[in-house]
C-alpha atoms as a PDB file:
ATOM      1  CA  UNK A   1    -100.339  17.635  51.666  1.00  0.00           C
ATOM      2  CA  UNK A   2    -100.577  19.267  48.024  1.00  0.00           C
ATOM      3  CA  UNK A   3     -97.836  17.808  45.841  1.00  0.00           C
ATOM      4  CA  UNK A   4     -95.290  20.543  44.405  1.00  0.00           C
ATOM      5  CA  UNK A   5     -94.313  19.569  40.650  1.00  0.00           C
ATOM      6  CA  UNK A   6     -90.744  18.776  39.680  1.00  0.00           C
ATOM      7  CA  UNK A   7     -90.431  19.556  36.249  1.00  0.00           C
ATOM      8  CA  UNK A   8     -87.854  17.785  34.241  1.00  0.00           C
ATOM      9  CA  UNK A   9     -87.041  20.286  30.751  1.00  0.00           C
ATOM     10  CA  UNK A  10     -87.033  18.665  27.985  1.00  0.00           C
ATOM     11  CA  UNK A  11     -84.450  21.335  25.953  1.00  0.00           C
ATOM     12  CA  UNK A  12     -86.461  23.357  22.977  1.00  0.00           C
ATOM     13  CA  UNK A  13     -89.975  22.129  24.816  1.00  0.00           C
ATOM     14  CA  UNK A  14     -91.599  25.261  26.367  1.00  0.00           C
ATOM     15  CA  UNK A  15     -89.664  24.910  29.723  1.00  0.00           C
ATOM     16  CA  UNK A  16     -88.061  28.442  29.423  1.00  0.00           C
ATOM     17  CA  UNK A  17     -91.379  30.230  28.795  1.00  0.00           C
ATOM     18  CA  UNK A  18     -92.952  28.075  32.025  1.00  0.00           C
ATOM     19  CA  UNK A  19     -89.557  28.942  34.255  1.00  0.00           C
ATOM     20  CA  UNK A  20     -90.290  32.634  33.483  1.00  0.00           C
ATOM     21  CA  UNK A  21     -93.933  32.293  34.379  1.00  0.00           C
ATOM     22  CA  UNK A  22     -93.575  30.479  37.913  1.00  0.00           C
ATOM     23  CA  UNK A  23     -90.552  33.081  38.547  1.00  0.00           C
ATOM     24  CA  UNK A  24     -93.121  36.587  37.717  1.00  0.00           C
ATOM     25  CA  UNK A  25     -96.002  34.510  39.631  1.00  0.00           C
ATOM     26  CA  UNK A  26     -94.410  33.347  42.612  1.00  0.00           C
ATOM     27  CA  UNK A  27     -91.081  35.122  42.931  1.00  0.00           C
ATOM     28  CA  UNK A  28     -87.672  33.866  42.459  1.00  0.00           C
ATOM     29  CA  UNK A  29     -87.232  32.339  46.225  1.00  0.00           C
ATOM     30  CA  UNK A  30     -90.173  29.848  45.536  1.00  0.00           C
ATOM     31  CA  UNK A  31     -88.396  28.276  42.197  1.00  0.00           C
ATOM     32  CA  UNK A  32     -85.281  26.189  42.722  1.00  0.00           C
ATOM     33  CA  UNK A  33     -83.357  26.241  39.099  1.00  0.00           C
ATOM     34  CA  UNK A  34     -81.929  22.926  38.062  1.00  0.00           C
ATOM     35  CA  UNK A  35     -79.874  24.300  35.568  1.00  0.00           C
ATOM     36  CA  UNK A  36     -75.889  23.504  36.095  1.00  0.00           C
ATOM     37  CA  UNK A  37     -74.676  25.422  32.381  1.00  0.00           C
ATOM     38  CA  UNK A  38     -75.522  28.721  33.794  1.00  0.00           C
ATOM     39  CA  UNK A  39     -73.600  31.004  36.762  1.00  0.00           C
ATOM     40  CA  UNK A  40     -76.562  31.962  38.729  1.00  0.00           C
ATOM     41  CA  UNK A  41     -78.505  28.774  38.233  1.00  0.00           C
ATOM     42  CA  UNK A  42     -75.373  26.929  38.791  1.00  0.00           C
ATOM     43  CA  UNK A  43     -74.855  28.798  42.183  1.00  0.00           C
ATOM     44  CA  UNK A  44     -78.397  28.588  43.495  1.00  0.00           C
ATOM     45  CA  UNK A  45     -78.233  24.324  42.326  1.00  0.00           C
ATOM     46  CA  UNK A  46     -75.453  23.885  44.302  1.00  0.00           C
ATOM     47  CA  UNK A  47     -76.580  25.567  47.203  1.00  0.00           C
ATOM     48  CA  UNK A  48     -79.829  23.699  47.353  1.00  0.00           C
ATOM     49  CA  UNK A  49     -77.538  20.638  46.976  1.00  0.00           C
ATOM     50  CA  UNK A  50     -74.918  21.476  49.641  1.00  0.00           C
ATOM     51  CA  UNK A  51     -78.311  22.005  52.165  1.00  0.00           C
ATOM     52  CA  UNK A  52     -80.287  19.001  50.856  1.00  0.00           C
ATOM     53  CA  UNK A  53     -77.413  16.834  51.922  1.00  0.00           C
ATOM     54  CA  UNK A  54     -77.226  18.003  55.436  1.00  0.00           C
ATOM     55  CA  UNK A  55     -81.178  18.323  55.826  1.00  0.00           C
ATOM     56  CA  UNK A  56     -83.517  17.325  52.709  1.00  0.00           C
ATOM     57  CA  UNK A  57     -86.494  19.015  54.075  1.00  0.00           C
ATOM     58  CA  UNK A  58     -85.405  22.298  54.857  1.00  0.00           C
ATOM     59  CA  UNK A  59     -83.565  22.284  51.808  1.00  0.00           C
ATOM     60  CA  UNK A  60     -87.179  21.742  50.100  1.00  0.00           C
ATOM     61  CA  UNK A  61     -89.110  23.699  52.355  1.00  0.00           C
ATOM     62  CA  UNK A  62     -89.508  26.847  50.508  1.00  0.00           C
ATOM     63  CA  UNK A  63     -89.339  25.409  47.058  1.00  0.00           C
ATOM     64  CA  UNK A  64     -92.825  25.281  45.176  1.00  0.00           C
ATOM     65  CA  UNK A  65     -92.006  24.317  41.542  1.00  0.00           C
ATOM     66  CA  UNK A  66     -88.220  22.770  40.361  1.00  0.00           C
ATOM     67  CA  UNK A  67     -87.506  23.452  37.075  1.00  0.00           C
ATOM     68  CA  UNK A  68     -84.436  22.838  34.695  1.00  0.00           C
ATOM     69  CA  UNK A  69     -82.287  20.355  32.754  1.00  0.00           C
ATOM     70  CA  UNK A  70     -80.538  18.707  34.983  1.00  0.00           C
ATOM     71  CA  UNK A  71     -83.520  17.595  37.701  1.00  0.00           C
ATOM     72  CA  UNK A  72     -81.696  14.413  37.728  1.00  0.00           C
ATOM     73  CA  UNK A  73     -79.593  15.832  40.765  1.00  0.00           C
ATOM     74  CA  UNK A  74     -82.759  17.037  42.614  1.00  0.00           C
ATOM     75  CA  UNK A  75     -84.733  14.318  42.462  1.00  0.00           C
ATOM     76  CA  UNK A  76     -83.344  12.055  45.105  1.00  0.00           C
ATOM     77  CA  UNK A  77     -84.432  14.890  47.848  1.00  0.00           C
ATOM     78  CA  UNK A  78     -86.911  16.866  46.181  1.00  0.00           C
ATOM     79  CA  UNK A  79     -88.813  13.086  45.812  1.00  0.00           C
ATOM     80  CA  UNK A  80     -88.538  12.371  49.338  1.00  0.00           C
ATOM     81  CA  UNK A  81     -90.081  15.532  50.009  1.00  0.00           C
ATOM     82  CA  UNK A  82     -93.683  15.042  48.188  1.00  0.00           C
ATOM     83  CA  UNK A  83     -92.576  16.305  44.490  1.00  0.00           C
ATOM     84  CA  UNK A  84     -93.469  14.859  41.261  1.00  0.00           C
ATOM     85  CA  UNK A  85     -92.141  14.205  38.251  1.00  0.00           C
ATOM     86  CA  UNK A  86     -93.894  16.692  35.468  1.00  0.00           C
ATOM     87  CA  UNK A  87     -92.791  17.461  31.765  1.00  0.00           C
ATOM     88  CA  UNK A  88     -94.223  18.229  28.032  1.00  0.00           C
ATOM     89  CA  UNK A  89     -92.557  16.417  25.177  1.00  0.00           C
ATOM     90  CA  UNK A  90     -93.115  18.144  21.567  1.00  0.00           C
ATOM     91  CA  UNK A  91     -94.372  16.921  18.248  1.00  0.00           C
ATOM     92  CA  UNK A  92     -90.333  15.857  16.606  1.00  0.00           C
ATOM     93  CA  UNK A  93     -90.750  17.879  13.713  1.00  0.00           C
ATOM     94  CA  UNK A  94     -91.409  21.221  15.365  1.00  0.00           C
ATOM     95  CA  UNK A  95     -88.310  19.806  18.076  1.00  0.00           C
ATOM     96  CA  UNK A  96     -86.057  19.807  15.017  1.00  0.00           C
ATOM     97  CA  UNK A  97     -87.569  23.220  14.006  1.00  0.00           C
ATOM     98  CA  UNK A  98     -86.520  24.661  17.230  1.00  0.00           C
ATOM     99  CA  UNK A  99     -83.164  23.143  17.443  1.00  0.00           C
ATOM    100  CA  UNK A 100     -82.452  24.722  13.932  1.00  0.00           C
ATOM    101  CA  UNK A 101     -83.519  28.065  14.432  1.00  0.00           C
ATOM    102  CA  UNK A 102     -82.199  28.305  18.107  1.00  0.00           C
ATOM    103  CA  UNK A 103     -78.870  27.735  16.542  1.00  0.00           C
ATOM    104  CA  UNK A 104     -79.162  29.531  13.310  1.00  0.00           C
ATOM    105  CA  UNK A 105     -80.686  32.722  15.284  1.00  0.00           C
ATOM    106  CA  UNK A 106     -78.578  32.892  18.300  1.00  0.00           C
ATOM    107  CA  UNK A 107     -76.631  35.789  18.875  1.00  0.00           C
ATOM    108  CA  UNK A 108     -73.051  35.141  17.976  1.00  0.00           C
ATOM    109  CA  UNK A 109     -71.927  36.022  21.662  1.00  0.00           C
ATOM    110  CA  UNK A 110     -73.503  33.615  22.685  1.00  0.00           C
ATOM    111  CA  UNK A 111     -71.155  30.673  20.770  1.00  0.00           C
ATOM    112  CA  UNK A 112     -68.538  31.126  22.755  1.00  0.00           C
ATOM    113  CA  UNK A 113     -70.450  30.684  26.268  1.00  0.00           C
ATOM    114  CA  UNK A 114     -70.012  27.457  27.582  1.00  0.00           C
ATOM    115  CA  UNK A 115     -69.873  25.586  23.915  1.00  0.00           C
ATOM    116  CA  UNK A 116     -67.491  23.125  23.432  1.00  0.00           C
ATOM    117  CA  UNK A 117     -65.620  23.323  20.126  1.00  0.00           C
ATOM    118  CA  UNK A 118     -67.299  20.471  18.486  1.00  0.00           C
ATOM    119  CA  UNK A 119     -70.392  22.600  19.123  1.00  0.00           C
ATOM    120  CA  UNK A 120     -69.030  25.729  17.983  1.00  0.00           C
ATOM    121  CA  UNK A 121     -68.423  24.306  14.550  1.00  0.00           C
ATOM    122  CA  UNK A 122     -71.907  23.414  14.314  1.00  0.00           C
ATOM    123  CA  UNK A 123     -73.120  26.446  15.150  1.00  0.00           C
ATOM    124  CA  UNK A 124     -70.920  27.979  12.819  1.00  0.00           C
ATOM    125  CA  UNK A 125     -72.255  25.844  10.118  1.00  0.00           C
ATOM    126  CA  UNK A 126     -75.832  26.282  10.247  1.00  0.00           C
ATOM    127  CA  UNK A 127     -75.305  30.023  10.337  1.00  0.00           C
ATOM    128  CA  UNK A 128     -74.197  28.935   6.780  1.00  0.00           C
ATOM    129  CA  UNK A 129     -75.386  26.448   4.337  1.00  0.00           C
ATOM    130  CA  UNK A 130     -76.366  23.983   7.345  1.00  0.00           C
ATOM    131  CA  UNK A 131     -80.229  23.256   6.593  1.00  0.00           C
ATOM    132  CA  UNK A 132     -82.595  21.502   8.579  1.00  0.00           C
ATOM    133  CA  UNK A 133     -81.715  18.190   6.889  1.00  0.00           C
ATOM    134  CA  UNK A 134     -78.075  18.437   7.555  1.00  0.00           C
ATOM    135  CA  UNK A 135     -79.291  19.202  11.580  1.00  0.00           C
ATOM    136  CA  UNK A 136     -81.448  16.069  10.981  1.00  0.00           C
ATOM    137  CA  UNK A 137     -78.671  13.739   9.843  1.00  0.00           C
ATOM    138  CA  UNK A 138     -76.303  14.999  12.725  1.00  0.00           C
ATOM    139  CA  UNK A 139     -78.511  14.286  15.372  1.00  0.00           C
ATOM    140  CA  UNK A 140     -78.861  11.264  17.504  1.00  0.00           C
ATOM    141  CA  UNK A 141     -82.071   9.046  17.085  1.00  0.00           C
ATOM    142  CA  UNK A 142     -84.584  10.251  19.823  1.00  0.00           C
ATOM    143  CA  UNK A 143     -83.040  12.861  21.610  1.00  0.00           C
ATOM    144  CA  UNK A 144     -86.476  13.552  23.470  1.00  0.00           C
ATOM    145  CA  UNK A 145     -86.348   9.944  24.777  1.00  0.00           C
ATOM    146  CA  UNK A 146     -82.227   9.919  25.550  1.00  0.00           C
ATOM    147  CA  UNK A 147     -82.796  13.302  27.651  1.00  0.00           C
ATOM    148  CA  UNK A 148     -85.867  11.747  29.599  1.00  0.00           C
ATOM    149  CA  UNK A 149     -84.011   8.539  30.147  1.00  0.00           C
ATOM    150  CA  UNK A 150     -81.006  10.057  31.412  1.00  0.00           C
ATOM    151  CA  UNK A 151     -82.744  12.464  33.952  1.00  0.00           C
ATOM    152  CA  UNK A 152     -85.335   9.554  35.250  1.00  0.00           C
ATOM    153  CA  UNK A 153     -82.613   6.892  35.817  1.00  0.00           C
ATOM    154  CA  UNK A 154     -83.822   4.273  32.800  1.00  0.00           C
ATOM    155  CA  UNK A 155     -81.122   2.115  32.564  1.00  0.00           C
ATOM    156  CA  UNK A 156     -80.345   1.950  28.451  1.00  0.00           C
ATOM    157  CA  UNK A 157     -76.558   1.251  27.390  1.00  0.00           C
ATOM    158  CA  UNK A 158     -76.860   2.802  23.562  1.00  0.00           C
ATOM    159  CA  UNK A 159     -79.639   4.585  21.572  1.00  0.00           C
ATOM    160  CA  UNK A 160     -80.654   1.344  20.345  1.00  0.00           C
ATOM    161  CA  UNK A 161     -81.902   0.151  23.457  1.00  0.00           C
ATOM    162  CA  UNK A 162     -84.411   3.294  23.373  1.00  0.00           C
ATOM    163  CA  UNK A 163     -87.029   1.322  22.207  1.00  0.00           C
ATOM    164  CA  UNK A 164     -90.895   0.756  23.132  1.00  0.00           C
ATOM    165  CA  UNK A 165     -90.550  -0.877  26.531  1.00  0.00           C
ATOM    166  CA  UNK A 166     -88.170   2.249  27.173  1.00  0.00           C
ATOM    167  CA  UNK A 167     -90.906   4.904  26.159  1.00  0.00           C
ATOM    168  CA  UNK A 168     -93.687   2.840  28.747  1.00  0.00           C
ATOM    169  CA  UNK A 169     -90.926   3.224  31.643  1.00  0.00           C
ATOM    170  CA  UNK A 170     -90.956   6.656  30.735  1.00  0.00           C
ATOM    171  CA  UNK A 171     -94.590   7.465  31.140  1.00  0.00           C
ATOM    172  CA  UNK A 172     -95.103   5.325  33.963  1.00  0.00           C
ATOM    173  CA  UNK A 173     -92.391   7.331  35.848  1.00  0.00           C
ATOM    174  CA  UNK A 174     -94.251  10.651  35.432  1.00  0.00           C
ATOM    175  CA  UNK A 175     -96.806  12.034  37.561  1.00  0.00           C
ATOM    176  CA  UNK A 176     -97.748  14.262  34.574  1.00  0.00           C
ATOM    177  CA  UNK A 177     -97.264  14.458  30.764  1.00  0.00           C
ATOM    178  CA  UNK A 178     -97.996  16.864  28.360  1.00  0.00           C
ATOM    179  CA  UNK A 179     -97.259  18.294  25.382  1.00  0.00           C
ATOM    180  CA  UNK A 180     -95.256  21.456  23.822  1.00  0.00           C
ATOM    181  CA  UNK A 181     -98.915  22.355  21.263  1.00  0.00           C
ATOM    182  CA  UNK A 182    -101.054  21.978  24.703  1.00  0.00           C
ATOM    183  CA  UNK A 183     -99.329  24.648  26.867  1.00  0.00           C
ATOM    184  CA  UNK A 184    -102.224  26.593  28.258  1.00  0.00           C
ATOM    185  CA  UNK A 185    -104.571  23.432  29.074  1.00  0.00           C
ATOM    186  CA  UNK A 186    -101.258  21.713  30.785  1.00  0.00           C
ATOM    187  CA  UNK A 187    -100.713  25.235  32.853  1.00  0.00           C
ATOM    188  CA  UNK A 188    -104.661  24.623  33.814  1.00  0.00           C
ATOM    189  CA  UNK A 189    -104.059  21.134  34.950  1.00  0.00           C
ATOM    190  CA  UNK A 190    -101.125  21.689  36.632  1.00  0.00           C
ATOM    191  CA  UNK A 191    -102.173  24.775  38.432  1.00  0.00           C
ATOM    192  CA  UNK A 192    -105.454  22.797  39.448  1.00  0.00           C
ATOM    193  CA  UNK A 193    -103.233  19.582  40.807  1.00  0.00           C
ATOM    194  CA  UNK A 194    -100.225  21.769  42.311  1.00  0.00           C
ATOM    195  CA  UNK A 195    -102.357  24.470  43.334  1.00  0.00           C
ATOM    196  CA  UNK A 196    -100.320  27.055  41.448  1.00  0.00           C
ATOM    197  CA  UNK A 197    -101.629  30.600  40.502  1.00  0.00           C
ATOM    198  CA  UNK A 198    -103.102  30.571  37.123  1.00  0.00           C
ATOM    199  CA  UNK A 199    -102.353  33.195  34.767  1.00  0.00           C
ATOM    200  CA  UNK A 200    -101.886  32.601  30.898  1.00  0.00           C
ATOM    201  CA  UNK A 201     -98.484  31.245  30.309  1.00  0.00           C
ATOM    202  CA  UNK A 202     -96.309  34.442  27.736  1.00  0.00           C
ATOM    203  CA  UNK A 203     -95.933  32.170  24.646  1.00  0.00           C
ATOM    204  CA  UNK A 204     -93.959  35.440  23.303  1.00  0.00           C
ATOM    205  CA  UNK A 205     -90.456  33.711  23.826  1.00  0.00           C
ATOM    206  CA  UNK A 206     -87.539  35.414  25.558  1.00  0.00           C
ATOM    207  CA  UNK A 207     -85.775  35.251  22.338  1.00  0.00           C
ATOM    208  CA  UNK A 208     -86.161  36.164  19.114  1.00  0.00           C
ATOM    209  CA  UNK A 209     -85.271  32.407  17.991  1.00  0.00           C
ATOM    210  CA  UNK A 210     -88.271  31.714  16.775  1.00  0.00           C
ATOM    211  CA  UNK A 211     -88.481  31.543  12.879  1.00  0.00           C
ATOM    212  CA  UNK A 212     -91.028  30.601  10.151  1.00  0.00           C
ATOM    213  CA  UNK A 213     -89.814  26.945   8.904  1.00  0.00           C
ATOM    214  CA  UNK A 214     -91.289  25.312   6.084  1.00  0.00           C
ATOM    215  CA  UNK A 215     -90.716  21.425   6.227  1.00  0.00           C
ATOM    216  CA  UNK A 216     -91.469  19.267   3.130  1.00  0.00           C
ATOM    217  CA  UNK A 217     -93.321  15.916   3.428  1.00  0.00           C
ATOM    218  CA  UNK A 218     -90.428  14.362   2.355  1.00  0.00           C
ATOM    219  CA  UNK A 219     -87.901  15.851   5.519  1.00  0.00           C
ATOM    220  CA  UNK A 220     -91.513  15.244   8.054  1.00  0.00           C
ATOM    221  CA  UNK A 221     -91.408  11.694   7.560  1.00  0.00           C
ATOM    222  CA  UNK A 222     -87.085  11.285   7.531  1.00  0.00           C
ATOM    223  CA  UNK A 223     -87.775  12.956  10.876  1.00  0.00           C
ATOM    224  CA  UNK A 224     -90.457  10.852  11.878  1.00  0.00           C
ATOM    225  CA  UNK A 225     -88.563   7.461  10.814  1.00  0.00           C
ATOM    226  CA  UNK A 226     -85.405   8.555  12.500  1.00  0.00           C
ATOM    227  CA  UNK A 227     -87.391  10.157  15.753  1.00  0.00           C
ATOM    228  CA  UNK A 228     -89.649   7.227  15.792  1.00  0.00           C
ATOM    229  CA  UNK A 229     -89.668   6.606  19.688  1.00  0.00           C
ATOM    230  CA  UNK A 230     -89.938  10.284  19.890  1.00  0.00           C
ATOM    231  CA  UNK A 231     -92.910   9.730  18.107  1.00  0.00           C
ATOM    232  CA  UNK A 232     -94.454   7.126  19.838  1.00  0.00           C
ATOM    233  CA  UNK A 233     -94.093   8.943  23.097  1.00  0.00           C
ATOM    234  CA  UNK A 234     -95.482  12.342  21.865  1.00  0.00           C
ATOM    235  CA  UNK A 235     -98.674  10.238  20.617  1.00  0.00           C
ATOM    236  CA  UNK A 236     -98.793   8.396  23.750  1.00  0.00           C
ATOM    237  CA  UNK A 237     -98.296  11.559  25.889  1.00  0.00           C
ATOM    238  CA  UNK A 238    -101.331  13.331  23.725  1.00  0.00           C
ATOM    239  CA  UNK A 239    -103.461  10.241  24.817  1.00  0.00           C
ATOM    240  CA  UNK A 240    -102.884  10.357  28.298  1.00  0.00           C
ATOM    241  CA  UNK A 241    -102.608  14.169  28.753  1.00  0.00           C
ATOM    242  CA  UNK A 242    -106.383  14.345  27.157  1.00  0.00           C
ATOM    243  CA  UNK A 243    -107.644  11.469  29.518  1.00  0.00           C
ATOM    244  CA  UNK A 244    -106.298  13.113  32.791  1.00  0.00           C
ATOM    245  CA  UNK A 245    -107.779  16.376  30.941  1.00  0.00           C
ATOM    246  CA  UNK A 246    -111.001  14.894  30.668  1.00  0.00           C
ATOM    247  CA  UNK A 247    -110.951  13.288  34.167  1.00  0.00           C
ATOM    248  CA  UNK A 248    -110.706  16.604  35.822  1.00  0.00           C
ATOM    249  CA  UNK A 249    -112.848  18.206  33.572  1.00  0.00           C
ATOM    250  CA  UNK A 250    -115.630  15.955  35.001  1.00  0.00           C
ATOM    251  CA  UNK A 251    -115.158  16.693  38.214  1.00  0.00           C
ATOM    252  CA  UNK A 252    -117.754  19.879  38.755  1.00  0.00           C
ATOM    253  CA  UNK A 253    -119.250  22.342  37.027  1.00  0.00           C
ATOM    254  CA  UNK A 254    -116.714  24.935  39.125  1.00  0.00           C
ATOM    255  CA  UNK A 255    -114.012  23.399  37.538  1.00  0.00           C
ATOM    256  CA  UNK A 256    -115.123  23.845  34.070  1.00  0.00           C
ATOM    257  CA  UNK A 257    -116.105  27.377  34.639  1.00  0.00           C
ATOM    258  CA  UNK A 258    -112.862  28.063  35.776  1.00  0.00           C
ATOM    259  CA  UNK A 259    -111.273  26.444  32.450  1.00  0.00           C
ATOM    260  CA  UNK A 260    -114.027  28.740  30.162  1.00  0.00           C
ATOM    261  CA  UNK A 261    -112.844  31.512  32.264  1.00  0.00           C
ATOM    262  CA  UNK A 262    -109.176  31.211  31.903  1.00  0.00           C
ATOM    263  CA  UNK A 263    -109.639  29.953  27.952  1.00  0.00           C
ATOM    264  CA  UNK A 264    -111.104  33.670  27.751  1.00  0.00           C
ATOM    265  CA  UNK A 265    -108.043  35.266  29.066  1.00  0.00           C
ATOM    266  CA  UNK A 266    -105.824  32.919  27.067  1.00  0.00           C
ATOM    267  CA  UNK A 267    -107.546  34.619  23.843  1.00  0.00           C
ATOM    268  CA  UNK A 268    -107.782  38.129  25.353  1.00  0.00           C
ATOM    269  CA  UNK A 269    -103.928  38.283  25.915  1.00  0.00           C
ATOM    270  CA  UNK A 270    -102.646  36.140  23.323  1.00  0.00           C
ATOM    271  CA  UNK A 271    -101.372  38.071  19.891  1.00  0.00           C
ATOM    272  CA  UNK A 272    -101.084  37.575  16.909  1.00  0.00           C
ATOM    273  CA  UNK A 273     -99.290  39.254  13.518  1.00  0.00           C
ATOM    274  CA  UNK A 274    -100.772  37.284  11.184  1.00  0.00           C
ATOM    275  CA  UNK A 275    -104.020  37.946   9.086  1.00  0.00           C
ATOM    276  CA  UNK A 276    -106.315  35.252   8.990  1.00  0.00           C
ATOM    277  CA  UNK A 277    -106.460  35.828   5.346  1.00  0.00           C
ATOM    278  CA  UNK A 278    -103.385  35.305   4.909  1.00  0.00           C
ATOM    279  CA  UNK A 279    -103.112  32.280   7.409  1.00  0.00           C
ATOM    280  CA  UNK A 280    -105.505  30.398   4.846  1.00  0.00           C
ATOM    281  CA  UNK A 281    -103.667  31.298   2.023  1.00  0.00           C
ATOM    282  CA  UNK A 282    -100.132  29.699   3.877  1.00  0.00           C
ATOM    283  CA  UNK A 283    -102.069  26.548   4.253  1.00  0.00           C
ATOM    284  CA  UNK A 284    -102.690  26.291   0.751  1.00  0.00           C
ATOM    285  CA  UNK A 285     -99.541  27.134   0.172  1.00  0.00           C
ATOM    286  CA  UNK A 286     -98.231  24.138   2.361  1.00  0.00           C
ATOM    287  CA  UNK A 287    -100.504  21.656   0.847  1.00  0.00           C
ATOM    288  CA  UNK A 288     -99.717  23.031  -2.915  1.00  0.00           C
ATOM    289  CA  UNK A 289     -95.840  22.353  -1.772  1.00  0.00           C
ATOM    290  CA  UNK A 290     -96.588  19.040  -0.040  1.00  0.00           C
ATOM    291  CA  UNK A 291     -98.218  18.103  -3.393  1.00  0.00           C
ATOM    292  CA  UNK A 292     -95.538  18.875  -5.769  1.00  0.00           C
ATOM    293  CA  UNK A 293     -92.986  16.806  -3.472  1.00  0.00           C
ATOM    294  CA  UNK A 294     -94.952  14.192  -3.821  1.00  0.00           C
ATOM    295  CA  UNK A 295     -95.019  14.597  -7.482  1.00  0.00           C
ATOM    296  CA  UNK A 296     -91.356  14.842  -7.734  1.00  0.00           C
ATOM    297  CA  UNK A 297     -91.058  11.877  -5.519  1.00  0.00           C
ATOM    298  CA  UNK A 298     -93.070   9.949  -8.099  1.00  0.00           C
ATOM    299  CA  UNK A 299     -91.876  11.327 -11.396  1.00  0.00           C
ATOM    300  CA  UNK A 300     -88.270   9.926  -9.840  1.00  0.00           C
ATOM    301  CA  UNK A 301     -89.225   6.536  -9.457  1.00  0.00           C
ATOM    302  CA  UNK A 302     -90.648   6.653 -12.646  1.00  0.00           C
ATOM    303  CA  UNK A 303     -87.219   7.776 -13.883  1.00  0.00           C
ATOM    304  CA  UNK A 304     -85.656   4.792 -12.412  1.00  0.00           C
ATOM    305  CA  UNK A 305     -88.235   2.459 -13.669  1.00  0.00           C
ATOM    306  CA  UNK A 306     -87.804   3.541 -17.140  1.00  0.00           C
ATOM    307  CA  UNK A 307     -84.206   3.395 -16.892  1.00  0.00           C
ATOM    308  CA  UNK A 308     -84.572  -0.052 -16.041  1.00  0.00           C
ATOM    309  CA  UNK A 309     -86.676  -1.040 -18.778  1.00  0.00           C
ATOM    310  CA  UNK A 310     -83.895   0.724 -21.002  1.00  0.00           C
ATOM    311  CA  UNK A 311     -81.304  -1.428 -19.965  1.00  0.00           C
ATOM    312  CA  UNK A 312     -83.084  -4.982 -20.145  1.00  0.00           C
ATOM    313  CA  UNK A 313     -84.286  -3.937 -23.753  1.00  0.00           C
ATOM    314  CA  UNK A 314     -80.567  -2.970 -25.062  1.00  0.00           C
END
């Protein structure tokens, strides 16, 4: 029997984009939502949940992808019933990026909508002065690793205890990892495994929350010390993603046609507003900015060394 994939969504991680793609390619009867925030969602959740109590396997039967936040209260049937456990993680920086701009872009109907008021202030506030640095400090250590913890059952009382060991449970519990910068060759794979139809995945989002960020060296490696099991599970979901890439990529020359084939569709329908020229000159731009931080950085602690000196020589 071909497995069906059960696709736990990591928030801000590409899961919105894929629900919208299974849902045009298959119809809406084929994907079961696992979303609880949301009336429809909410409505067709608990009606797979009132059947999968009574009988598991018809409540599964026409289901070919699960999809949504809150998998945790599918997985029990949807398990039993020859699904497995699929996600993408996403490089913490960009996560951060995404958090920020879905916030600071939202439309402001949408604040009141299920927010509680703690998050309402927020929201509020990086529509001000909030910046991505303020986001950073109010946010929990790995929030990639809580969310994947809580919806695959790792038993961890605080954030501390999300630690290495923690981040190995993780992988070992999925059938599949990728990641968020990897989209189309993860759509290949999993179409190839799940027997899906394969059609380039519409990386034009849904919503216009999407923004330019720059990020100084300086914030990039606050986020990475902060995110740092985040981190290690983004590098360690690269590593495995390309092996099982590679694997299946060796398995016949059909199969690596096919991945030429859909690579050229990938660039024929894939867009983009941005000169080339101009795309170089950004880069330089980045690396000219990158530089000067790390300039400042320096000319600081030079600062503090000399004021040092100052004080043991008066």
């Amino acid at each position: 029997m071909t497995p069906k994939p059960l696709f736990v969504h990591i928030p801000k991680s590409a899961g919105t984009a894929l629900l919208h793609h299974y849902v045009r390619l298959m119809g809406p009867d084929k994907v079961l939502h696992t979303y609880i925030g949301l009336d429809k969602p909410k409505q067709l959740m608990n009606s797979f949940l009132a059947k999968a109590a009574s009988n598991p396997q018809e409540a599964a039967g026409d289901v070919k992808i699960a999809l949504g936040h809150d998998a945790d209260l599918a997985i029990p049937c949807l398990l039993s019933n020859d699904f497995k456990l699929v996600t993408l993680v996403r490089d913490p920086t960009e996560y951060l990026i995404s958090q920020y701009n879905h916030i600071k872009f939202r439309p402001i109907e949408d604040d009141l909508s299920g927010r509680t008021e703690a998050q309402y202030r927020q929201d509020q506030a990086v529509r001000g002065e909030f910046s991505l640095e303020d986001l950073l400090d109010e946010t929990e250590p790995n929030p990639q690793c809580q969310f994947l913890c809580k919806q695959l059952s790792i038993a961890v009382e605080s954030n501390a205890d999300i630690n290495q060991e923690a981040v190995e449970q993780i992988i070992d519990r999925l059938f599949l990892i990728g990641t968020v910068d990897k989209l189309e060759p993860f759509n290949f794979i999993s179409s190839f495994i799940f027997e899906l139809p394969l059609e380039p995945v519409q990386v034009k989002n849904a919503s216009n929350n999407r923004k330019a960020e720059f990020v100084s060296y300086r914030t990039r490696e606050a986020i990475h010390e902060k995110f740092e099991m985040d981190m290690l599970l983004y590098n360690r979901a690269e590593r495995k993603f390309d092996d099982k890439f590679a694997e299946i990529m060796g398995i016949s020359q059909n199969v690596r046609k096919a991945w030429e084939n859909h690579s050229a569709n990938v660039a024929n329908t894939t867009f983009s507003n941005v000169d080339d020229a101009l795309l170089q000159k950004l880069n330089e731009y980045s690396v000219l900015l990158r530089y000067v931080d790390d300039l400042e950085a320096r000319l600081e602690s030079q600062k503090q060394e000399l004021e040092l000196l100052r004080g043991m020589v008066t």
